[in-house]
N, C-alpha and C. Protein backbone atom coordinates (compact mmCIF):
# COMPACT_ATOMS: atom_id res chain seq x y z
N UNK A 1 33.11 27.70 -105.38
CA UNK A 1 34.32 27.28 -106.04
C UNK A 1 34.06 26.11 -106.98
N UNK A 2 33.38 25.39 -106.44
CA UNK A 2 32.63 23.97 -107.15
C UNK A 2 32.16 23.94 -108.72
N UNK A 3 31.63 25.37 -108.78
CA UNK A 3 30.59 25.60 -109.66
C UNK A 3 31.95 26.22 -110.73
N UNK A 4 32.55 26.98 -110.70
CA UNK A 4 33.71 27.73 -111.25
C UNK A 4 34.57 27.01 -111.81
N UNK A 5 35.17 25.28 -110.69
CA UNK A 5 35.19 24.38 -112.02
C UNK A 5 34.79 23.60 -112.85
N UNK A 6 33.73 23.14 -112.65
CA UNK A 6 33.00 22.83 -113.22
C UNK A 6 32.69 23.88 -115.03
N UNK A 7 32.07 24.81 -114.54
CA UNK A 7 32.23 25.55 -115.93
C UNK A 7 33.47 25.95 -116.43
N UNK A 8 34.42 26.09 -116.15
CA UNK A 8 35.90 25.76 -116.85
C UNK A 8 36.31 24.20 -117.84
N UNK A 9 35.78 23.44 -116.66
CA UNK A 9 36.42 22.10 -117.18
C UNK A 9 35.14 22.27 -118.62
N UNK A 10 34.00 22.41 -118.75
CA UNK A 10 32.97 22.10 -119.72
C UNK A 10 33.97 23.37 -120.85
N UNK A 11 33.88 24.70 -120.82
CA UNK A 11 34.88 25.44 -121.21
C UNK A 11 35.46 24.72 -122.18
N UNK A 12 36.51 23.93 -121.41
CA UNK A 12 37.87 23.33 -121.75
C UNK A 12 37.80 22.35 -122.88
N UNK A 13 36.25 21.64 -122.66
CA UNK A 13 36.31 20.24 -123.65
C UNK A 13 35.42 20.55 -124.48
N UNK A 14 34.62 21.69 -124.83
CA UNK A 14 33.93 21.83 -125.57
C UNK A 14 34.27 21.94 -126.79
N UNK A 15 33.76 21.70 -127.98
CA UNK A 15 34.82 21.15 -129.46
C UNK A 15 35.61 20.40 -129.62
N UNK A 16 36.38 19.91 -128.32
CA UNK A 16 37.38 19.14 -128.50
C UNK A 16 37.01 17.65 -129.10
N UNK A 17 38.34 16.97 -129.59
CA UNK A 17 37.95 15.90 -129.90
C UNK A 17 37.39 14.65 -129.08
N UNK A 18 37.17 14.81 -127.88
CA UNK A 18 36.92 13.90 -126.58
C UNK A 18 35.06 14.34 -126.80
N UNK A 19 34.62 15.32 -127.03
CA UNK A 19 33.42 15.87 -126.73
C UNK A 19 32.56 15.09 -128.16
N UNK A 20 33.44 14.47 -129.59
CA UNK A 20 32.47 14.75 -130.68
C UNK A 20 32.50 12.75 -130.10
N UNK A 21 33.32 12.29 -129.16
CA UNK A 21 33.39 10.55 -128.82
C UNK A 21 31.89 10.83 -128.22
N UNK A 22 31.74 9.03 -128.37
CA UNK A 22 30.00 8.70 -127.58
C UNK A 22 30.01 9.04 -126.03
N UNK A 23 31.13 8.51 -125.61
CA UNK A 23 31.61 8.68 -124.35
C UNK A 23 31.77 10.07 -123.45
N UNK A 24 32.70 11.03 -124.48
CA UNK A 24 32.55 11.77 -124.34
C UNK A 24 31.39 12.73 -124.15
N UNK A 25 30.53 12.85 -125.08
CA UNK A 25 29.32 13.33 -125.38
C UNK A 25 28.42 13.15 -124.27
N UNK A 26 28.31 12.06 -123.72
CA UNK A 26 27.96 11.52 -122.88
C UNK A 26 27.99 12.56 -121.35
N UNK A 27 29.61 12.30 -120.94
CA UNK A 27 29.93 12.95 -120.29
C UNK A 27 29.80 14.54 -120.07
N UNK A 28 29.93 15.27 -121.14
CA UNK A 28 29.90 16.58 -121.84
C UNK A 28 28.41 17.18 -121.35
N UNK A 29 27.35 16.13 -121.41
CA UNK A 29 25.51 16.41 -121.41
C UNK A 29 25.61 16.23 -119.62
N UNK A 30 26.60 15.30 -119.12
CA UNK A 30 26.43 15.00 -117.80
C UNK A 30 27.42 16.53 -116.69
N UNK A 31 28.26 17.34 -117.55
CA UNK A 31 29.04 18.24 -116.89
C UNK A 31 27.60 19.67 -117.16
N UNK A 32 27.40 19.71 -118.22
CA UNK A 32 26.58 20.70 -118.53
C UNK A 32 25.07 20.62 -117.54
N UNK A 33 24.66 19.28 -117.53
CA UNK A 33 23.34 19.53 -116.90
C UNK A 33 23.86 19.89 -114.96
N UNK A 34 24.87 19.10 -114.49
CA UNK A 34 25.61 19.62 -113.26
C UNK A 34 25.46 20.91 -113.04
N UNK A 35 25.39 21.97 -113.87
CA UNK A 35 25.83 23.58 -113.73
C UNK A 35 24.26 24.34 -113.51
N UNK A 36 23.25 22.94 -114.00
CA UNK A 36 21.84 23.54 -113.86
C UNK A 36 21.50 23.21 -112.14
N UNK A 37 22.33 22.34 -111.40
CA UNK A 37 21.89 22.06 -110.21
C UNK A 37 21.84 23.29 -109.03
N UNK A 38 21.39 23.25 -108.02
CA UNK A 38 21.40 24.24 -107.52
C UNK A 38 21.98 23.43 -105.76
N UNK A 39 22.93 24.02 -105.42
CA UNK A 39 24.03 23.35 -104.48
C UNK A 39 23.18 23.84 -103.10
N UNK A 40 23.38 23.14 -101.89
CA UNK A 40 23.13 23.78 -100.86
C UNK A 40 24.17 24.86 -100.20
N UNK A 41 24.03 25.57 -99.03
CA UNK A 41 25.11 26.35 -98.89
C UNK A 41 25.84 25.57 -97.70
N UNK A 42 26.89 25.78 -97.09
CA UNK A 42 27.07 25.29 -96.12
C UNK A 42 26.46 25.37 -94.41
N UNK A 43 25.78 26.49 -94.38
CA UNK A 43 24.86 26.34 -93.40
C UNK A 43 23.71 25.46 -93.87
N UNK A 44 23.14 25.51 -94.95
CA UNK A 44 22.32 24.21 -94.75
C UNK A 44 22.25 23.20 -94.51
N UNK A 45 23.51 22.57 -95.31
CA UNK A 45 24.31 21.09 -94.67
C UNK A 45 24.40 21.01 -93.37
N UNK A 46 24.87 22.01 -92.86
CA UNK A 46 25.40 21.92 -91.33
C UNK A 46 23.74 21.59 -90.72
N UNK A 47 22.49 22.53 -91.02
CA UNK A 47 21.54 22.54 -90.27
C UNK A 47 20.97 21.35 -90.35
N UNK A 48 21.02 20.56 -91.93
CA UNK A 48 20.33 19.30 -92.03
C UNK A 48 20.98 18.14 -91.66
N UNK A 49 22.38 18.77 -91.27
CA UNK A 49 23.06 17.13 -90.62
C UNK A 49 22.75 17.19 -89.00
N UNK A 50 22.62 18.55 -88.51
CA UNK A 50 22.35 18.58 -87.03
C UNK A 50 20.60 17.70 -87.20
N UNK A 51 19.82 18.15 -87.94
CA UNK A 51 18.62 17.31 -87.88
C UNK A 51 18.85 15.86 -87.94
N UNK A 52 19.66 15.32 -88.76
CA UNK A 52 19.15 14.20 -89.11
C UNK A 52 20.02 13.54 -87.81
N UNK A 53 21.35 14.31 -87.45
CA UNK A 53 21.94 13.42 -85.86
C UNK A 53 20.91 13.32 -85.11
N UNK A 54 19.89 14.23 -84.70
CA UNK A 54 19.40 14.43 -83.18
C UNK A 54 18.06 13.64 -83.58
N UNK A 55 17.56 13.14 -84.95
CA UNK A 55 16.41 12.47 -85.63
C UNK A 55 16.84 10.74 -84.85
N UNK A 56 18.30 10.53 -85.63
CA UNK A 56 18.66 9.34 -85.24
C UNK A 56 19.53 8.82 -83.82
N UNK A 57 19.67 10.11 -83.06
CA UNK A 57 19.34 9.90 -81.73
C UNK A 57 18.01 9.66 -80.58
N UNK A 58 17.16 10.51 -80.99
CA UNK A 58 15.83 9.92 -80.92
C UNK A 58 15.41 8.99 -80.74
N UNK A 59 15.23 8.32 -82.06
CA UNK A 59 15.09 6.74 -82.71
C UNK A 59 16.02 5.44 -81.96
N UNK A 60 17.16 5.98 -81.55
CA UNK A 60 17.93 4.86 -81.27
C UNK A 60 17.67 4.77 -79.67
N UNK A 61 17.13 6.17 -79.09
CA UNK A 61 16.55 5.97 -77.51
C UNK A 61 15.43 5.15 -77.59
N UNK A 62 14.54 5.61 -78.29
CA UNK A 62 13.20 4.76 -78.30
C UNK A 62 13.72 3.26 -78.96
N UNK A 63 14.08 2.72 -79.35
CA UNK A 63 14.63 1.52 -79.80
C UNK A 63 15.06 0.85 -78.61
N UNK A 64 15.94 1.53 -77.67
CA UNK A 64 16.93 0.76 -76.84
C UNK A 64 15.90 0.87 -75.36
N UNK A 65 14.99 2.02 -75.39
CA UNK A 65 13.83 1.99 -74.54
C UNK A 65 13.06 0.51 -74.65
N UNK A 66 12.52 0.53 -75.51
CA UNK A 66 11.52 -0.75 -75.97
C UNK A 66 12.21 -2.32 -75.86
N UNK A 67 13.60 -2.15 -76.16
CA UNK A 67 14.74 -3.50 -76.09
C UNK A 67 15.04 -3.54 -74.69
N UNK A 68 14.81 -2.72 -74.08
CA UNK A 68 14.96 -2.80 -72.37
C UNK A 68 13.47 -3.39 -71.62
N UNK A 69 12.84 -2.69 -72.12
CA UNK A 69 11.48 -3.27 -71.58
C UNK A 69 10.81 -4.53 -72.11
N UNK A 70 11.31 -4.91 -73.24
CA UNK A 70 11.49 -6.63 -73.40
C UNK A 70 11.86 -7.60 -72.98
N UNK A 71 13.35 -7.02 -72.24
CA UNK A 71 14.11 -7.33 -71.97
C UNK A 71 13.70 -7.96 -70.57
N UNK A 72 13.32 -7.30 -69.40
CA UNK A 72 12.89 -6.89 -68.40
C UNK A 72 11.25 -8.13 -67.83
N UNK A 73 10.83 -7.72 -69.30
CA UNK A 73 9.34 -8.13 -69.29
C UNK A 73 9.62 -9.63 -69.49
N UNK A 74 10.88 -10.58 -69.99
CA UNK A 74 11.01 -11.86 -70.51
C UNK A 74 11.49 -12.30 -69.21
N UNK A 75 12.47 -11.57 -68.33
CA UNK A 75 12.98 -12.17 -67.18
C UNK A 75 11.83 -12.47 -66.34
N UNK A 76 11.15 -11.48 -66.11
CA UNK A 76 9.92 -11.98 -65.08
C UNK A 76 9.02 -13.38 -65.88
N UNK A 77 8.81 -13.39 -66.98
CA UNK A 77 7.97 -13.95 -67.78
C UNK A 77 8.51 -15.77 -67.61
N UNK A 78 9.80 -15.83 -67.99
CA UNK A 78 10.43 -16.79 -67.89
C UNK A 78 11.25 -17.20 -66.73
């Protein structure tokens, strides 16, 4: 759906007088090169956000592992 407006809205302003502004123009090179991107699908999102949760669950065990055993290791120490 993303992609559908996207090439409408470029469509829409092309010739117009907003497109021949610097600004415009600008914008115009920034809608057009958008349409060259290539989107993920929504199962991918889904698969790479399940990675990156269970990445930074991981990380935050081993973190709170190591902050425990510091922890532990200073009471006897001191």
């Amino acid at each position: 759906m993303g992609e559908n407006v996207l090439r409408r809205l470029v469509l829409f302003l092309e010739g117009s007088a907003f497109e021949k502004t610097k600004l415009g123009g600008g914008i115009m090179d920034v809608l057009k090169e958008l349409e060259n991107v290539s989107w993920p699908s929504k199962g991918e999102i889904k698969n790479s956000s399940v990675v990156v949760l269970i990445t930074v669950a991981i990380f935050a065990a081993y973190a709170a592992f190591w902050d425990y055993c510091i922890n532990v290791f200073q009471r006897f120490m001191f």
